[in-house]
PDB file of N, CA and C in Angstrom:
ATOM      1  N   UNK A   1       0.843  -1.179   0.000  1.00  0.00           N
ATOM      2  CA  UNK A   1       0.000   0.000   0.000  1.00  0.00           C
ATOM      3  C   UNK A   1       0.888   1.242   0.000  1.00  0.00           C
ATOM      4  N   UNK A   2       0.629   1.841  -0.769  1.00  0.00           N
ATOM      5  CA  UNK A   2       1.516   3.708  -0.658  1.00  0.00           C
ATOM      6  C   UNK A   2       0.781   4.758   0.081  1.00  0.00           C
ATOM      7  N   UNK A   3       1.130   5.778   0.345  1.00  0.00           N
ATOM      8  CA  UNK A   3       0.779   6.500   1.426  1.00  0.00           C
ATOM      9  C   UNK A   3      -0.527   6.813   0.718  1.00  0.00           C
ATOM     10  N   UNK A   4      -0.894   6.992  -0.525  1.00  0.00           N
ATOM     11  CA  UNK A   4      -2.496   8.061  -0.908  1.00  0.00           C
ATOM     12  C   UNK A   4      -3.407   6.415  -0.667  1.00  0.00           C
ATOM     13  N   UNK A   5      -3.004   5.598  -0.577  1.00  0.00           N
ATOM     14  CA  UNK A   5      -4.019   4.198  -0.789  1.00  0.00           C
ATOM     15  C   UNK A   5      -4.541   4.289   1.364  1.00  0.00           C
ATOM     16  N   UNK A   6      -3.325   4.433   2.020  1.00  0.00           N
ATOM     17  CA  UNK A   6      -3.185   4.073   3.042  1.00  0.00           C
ATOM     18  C   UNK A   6      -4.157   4.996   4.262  1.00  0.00           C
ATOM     19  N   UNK A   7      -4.236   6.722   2.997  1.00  0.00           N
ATOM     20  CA  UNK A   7      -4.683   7.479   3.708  1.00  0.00           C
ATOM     21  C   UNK A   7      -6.446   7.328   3.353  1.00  0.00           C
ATOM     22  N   UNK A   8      -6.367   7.200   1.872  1.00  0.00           N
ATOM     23  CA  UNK A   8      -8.119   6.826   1.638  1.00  0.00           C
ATOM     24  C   UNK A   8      -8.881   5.834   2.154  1.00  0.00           C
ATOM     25  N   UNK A   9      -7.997   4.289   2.907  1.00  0.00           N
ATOM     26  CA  UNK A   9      -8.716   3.631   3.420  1.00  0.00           C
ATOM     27  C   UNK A   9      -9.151   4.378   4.770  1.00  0.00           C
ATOM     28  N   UNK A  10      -8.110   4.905   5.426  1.00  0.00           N
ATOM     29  CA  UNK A  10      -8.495   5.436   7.025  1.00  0.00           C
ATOM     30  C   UNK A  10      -9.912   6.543   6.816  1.00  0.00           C
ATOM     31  N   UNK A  11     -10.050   6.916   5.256  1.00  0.00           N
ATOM     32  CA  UNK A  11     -11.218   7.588   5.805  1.00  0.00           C
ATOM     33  C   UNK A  11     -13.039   6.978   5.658  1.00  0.00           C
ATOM     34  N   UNK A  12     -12.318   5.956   5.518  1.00  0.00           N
ATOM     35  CA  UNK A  12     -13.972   4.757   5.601  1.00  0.00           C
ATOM     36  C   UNK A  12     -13.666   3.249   6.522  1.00  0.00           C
ATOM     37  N   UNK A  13     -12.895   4.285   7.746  1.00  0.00           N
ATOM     38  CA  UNK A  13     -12.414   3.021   8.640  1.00  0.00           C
ATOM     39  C   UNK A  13     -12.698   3.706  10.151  1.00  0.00           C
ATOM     40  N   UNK A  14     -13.518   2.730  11.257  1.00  0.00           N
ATOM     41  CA  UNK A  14     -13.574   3.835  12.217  1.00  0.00           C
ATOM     42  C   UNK A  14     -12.432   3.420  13.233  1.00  0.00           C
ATOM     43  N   UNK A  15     -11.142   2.894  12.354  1.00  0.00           N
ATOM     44  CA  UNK A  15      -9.906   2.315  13.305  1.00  0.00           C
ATOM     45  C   UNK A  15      -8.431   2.713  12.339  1.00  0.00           C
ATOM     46  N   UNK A  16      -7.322   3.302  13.044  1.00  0.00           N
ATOM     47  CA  UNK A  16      -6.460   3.273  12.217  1.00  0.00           C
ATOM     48  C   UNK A  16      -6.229   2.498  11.199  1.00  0.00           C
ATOM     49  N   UNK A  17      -5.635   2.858  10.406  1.00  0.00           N
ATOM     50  CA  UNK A  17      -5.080   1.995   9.579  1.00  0.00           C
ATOM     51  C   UNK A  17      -3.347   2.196   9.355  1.00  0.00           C
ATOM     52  N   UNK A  18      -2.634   0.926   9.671  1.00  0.00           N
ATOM     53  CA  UNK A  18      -1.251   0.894   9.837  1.00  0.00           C
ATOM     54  C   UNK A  18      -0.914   0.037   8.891  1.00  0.00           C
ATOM     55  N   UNK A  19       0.447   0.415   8.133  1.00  0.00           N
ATOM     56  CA  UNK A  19       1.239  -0.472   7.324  1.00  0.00           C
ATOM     57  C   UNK A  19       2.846  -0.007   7.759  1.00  0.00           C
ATOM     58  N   UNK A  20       2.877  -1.155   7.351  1.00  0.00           N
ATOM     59  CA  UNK A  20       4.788  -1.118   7.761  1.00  0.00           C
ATOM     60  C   UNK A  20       5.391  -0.254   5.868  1.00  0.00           C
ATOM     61  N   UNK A  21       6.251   0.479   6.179  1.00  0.00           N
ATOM     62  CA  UNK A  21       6.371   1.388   4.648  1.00  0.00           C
ATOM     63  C   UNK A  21       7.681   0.540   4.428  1.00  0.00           C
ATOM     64  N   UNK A  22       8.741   0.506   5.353  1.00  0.00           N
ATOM     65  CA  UNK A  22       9.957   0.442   5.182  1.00  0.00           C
ATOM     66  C   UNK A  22      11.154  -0.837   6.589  1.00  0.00           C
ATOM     67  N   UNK A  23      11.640  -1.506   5.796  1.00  0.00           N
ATOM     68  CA  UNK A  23      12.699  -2.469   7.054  1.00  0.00           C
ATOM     69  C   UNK A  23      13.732  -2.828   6.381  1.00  0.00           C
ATOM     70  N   UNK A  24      14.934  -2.303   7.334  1.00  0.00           N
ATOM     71  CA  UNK A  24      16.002  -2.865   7.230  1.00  0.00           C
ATOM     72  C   UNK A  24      16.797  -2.607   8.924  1.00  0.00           C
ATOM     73  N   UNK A  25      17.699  -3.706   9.000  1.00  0.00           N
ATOM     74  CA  UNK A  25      18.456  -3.627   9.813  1.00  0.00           C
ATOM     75  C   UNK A  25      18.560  -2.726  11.148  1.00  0.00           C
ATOM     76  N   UNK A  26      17.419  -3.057  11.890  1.00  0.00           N
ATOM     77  CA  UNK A  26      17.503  -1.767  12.986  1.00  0.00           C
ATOM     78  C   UNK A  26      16.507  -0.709  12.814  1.00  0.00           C
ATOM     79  N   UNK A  27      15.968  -0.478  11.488  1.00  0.00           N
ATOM     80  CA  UNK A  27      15.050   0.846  11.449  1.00  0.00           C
ATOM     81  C   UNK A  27      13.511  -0.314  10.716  1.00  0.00           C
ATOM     82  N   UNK A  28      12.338   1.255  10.980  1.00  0.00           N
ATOM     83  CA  UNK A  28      11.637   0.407  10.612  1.00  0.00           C
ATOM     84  C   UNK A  28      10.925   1.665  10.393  1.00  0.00           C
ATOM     85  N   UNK A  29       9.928   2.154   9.235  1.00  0.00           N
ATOM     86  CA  UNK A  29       9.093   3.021   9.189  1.00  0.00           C
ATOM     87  C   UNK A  29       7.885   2.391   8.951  1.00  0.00           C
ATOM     88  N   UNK A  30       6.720   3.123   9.639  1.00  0.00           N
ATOM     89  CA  UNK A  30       5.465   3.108   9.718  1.00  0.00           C
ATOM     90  C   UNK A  30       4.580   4.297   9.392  1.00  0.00           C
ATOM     91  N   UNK A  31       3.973   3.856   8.299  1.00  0.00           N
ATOM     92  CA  UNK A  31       2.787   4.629   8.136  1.00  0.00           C
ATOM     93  C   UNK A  31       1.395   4.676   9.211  1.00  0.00           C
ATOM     94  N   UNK A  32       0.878   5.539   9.139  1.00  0.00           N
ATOM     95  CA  UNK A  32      -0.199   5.559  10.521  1.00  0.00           C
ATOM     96  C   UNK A  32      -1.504   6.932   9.389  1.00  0.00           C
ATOM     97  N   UNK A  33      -2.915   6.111   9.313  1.00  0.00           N
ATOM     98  CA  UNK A  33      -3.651   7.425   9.005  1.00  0.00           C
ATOM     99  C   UNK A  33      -4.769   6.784  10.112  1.00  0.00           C
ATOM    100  N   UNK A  34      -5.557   7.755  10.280  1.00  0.00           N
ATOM    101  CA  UNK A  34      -7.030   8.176  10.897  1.00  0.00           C
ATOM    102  C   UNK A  34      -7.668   9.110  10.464  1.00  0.00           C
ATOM    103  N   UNK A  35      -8.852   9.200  10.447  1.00  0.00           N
ATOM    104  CA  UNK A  35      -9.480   9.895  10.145  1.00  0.00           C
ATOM    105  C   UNK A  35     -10.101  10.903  11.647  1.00  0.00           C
ATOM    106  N   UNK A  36     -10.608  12.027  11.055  1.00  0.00           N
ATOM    107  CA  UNK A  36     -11.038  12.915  12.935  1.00  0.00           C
ATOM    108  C   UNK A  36     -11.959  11.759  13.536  1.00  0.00           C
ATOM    109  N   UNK A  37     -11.723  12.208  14.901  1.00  0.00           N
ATOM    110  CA  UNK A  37     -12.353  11.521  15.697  1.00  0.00           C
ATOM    111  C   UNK A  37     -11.359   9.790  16.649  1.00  0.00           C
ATOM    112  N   UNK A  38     -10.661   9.220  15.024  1.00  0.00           N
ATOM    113  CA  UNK A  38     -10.288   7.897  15.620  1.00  0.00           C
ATOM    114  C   UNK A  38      -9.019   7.821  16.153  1.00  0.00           C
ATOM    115  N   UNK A  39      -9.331   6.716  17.635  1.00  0.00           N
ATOM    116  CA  UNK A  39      -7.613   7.061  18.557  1.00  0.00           C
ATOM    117  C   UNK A  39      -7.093   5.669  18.490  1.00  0.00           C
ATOM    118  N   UNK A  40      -6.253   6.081  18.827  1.00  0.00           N
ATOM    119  CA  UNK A  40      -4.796   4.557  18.773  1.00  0.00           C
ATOM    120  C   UNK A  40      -4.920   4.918  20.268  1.00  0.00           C
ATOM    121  N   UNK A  41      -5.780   3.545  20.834  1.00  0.00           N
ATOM    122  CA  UNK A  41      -5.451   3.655  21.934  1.00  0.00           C
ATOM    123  C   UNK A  41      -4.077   3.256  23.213  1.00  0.00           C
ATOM    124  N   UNK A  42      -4.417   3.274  24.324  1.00  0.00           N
ATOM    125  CA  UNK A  42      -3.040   3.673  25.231  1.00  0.00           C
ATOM    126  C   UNK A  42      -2.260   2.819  24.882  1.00  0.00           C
ATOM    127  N   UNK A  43      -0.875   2.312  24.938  1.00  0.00           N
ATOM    128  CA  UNK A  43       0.041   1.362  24.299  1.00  0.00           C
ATOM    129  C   UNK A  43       1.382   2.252  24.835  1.00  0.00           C
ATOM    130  N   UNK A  44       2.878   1.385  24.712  1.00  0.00           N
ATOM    131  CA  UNK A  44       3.803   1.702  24.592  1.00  0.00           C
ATOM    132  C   UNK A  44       5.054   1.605  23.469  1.00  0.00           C
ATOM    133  N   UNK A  45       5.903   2.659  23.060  1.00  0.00           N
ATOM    134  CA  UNK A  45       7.138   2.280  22.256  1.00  0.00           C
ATOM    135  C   UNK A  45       7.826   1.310  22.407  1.00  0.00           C
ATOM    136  N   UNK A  46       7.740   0.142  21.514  1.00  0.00           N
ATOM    137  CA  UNK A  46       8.565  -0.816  21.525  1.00  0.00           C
ATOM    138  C   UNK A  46       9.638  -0.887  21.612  1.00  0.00           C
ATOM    139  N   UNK A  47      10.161   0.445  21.029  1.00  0.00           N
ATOM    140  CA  UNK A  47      11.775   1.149  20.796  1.00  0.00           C
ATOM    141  C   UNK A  47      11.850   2.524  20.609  1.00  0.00           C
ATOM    142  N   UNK A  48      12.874   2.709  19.971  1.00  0.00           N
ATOM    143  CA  UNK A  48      12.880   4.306  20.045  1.00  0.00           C
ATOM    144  C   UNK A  48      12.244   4.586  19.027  1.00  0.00           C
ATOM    145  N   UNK A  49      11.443   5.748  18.743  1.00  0.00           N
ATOM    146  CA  UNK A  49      10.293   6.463  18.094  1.00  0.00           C
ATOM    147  C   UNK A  49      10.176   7.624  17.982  1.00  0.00           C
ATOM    148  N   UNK A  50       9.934   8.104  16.639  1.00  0.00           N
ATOM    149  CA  UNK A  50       9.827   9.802  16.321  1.00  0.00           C
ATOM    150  C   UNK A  50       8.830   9.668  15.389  1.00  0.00           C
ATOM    151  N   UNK A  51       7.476  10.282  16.101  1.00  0.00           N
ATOM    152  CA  UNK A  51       6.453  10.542  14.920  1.00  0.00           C
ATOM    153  C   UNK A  51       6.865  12.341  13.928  1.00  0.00           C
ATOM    154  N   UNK A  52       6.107  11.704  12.917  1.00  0.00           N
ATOM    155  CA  UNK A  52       6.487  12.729  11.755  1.00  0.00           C
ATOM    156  C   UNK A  52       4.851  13.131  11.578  1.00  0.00           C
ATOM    157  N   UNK A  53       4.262  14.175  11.387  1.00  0.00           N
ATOM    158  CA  UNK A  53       3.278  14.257  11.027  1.00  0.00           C
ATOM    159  C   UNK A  53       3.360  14.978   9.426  1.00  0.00           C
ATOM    160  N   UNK A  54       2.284  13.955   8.824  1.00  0.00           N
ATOM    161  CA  UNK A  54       2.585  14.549   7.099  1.00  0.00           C
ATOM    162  C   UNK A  54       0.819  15.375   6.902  1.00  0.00           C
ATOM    163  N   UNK A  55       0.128  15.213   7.323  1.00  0.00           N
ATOM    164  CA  UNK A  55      -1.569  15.516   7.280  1.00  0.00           C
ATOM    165  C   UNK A  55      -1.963  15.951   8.477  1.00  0.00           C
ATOM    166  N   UNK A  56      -3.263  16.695   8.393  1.00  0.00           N
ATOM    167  CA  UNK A  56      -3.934  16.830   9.070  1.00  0.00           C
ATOM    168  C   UNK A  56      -3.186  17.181  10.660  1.00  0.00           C
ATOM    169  N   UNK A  57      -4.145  17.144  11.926  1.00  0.00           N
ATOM    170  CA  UNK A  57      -3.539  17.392  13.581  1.00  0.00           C
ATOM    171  C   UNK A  57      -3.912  16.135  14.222  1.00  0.00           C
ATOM    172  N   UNK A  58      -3.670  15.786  15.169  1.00  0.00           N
ATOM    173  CA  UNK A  58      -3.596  15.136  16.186  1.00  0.00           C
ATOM    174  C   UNK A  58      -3.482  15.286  17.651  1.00  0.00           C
ATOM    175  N   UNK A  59      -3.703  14.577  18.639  1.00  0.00           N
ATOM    176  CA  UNK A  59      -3.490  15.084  20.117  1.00  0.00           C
ATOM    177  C   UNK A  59      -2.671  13.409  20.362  1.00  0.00           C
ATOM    178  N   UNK A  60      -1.423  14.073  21.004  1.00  0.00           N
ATOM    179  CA  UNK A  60      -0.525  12.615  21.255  1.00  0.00           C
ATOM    180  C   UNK A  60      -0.763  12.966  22.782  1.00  0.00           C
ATOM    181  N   UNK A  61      -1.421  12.082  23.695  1.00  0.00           N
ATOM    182  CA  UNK A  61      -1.294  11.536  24.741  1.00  0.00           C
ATOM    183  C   UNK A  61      -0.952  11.156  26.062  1.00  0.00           C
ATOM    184  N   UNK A  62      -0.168  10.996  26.830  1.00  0.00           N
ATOM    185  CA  UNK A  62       0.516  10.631  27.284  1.00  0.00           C
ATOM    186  C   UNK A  62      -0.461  10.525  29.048  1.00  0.00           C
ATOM    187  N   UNK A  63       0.035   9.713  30.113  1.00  0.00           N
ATOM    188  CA  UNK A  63      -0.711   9.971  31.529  1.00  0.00           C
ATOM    189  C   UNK A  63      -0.892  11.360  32.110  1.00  0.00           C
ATOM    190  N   UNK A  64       0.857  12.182  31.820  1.00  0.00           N
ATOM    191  CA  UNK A  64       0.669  13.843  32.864  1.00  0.00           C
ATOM    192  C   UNK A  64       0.752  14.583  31.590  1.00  0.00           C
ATOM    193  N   UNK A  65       0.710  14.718  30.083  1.00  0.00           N
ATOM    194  CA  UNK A  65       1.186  15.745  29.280  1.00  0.00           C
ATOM    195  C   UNK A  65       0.028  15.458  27.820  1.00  0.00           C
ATOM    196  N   UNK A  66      -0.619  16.540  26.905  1.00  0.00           N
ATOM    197  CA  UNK A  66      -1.388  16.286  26.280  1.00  0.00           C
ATOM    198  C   UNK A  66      -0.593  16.944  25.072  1.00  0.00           C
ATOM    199  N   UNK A  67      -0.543  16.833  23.976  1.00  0.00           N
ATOM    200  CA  UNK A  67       0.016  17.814  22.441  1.00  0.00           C
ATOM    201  C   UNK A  67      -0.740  17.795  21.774  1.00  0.00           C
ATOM    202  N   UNK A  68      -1.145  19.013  20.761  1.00  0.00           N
ATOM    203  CA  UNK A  68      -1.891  19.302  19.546  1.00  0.00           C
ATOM    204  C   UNK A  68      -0.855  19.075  18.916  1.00  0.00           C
ATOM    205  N   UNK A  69      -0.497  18.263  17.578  1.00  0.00           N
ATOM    206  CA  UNK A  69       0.318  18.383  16.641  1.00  0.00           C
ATOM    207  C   UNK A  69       0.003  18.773  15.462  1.00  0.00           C
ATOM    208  N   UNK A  70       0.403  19.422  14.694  1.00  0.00           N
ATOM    209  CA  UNK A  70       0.058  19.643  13.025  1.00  0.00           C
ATOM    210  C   UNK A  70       1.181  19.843  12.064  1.00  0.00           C
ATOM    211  N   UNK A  71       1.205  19.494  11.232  1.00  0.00           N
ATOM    212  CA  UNK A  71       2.402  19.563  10.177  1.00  0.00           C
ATOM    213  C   UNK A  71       2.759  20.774  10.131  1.00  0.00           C
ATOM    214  N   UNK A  72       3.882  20.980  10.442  1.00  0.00           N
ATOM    215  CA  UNK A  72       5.191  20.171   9.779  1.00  0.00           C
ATOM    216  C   UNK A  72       5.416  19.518  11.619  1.00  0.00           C
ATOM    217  N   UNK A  73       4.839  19.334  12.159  1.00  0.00           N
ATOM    218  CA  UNK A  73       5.125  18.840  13.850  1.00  0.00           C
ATOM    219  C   UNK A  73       6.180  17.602  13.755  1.00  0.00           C
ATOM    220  N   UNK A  74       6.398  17.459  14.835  1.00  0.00           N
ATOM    221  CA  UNK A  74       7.451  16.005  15.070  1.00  0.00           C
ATOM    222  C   UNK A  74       7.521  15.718  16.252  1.00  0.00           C
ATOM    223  N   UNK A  75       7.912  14.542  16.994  1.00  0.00           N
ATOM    224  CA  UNK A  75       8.043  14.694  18.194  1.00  0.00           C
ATOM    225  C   UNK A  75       8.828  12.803  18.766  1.00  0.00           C
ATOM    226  N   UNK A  76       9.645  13.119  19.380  1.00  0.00           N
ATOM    227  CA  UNK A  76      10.102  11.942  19.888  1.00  0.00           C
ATOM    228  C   UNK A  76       9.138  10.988  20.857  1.00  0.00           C
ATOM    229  N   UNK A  77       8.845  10.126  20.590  1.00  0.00           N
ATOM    230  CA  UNK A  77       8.333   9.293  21.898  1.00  0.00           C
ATOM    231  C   UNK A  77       8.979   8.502  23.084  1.00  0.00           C
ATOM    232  N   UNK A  78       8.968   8.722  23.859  1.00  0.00           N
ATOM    233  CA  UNK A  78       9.540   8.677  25.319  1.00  0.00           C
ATOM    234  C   UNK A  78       9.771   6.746  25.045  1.00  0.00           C
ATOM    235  N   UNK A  79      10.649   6.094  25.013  1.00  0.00           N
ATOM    236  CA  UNK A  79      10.742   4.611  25.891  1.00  0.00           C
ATOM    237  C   UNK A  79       9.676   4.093  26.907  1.00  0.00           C
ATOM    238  N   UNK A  80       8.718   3.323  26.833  1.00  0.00           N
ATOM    239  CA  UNK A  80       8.426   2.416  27.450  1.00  0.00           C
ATOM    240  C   UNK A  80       7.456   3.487  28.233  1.00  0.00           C
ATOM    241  N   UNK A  81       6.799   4.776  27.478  1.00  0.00           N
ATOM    242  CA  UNK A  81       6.057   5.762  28.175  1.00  0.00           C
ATOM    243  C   UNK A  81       5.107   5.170  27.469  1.00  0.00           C
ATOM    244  N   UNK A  82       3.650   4.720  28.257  1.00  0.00           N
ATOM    245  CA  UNK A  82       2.122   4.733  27.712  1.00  0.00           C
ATOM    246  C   UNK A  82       1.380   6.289  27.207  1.00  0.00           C
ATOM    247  N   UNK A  83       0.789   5.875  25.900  1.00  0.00           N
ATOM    248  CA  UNK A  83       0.446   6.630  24.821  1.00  0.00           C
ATOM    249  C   UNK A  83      -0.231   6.930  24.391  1.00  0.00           C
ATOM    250  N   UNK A  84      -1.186   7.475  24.110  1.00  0.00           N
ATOM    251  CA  UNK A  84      -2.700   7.212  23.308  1.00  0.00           C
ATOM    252  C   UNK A  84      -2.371   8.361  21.587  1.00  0.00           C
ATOM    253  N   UNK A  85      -3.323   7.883  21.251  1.00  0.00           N
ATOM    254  CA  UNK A  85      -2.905   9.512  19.690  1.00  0.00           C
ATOM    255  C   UNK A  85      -4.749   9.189  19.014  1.00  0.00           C
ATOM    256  N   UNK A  86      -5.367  10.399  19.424  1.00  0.00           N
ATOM    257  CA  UNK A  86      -6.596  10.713  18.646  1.00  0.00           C
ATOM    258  C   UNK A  86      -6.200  11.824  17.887  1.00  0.00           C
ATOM    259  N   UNK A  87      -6.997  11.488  16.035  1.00  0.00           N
ATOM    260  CA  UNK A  87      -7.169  12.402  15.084  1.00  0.00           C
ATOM    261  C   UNK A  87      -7.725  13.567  15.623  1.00  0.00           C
ATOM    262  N   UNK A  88      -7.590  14.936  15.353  1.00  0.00           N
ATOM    263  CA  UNK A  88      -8.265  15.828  15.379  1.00  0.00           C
ATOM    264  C   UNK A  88      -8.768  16.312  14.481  1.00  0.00           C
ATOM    265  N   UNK A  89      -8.084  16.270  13.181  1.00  0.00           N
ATOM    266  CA  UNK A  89      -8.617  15.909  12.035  1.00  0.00           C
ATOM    267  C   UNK A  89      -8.762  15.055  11.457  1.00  0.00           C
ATOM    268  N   UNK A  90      -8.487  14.878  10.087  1.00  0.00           N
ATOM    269  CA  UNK A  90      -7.781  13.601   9.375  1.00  0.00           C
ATOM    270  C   UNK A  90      -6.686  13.520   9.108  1.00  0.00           C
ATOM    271  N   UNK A  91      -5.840  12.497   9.542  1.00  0.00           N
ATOM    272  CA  UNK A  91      -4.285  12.791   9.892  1.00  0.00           C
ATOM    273  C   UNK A  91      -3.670  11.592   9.150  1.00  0.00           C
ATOM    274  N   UNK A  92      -2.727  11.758   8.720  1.00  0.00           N
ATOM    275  CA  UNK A  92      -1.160  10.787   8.556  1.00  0.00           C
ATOM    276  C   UNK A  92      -0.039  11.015   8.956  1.00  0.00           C
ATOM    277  N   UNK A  93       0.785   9.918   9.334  1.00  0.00           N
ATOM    278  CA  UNK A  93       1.764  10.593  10.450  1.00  0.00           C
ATOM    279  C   UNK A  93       2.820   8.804   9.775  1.00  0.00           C
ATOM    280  N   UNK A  94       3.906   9.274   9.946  1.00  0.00           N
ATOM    281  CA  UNK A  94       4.948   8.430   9.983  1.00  0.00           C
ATOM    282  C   UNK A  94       5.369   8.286  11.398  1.00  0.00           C
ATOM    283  N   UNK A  95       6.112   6.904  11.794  1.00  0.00           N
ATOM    284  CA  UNK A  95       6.676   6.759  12.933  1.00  0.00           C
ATOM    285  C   UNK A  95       8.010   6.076  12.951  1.00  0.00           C
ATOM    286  N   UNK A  96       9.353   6.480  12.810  1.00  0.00           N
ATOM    287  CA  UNK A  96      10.172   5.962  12.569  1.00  0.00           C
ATOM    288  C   UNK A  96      10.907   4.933  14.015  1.00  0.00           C
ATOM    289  N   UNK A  97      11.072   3.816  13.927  1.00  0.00           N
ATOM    290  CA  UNK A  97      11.256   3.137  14.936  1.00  0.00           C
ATOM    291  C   UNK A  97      12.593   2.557  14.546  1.00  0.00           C
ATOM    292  N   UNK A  98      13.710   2.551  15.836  1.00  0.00           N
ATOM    293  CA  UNK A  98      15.309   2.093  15.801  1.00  0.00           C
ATOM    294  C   UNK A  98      15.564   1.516  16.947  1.00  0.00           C
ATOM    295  N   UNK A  99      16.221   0.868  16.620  1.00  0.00           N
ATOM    296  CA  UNK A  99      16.498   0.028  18.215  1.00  0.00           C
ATOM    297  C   UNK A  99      17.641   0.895  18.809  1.00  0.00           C
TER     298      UNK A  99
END
């Protein structure tokens, strides 16, 4: 799936929709869309993590701290910190993951 396929399903889906874009050796990119309204609920970084936002805003989560994000936004994700990420709009966001 390429990113325009990945983003048109999320908007007749009332659940993310995730594909793996990219793997090699240590890195791993992830595509991520939603449409407003739908959240990736609470969960943790498997590894180290930097969301990219390419669309739309978002609110990333966290137990004590809340973010509006919008492109061109970015933001590291904390290790082994629980997470949540609801659309605020309709969003796509990359998540680059490295051990």
């Amino acid at each position: 799936m390429n990113l325009f396929d990945i983003e048109k399903a999320s908007l007749e889906s009332n659940k993310p929709i995730v594909e793996n874009i990219y793997t090699n050796e240590g890195t791993k990119l992830i595509a991520i869309a939603m449409k407003k309204g739908v959240e990736l609920p609470d969960h943790k970084a498997p590894s180290r993590a930097k969301l990219m936002l390419i669309k739309g805003e978002i609110d990333f989560n966290t137990l004590t701290k809340s973010y509006r994000l919008a492109v061109p936004d970015s933001l590291e994700i904390p290790l082994d910190e629980m997470h949540s990420v609801r659309a605020f709009e309709d969003a796509l966001f990359l998540l680059i993951l490295s051990k």
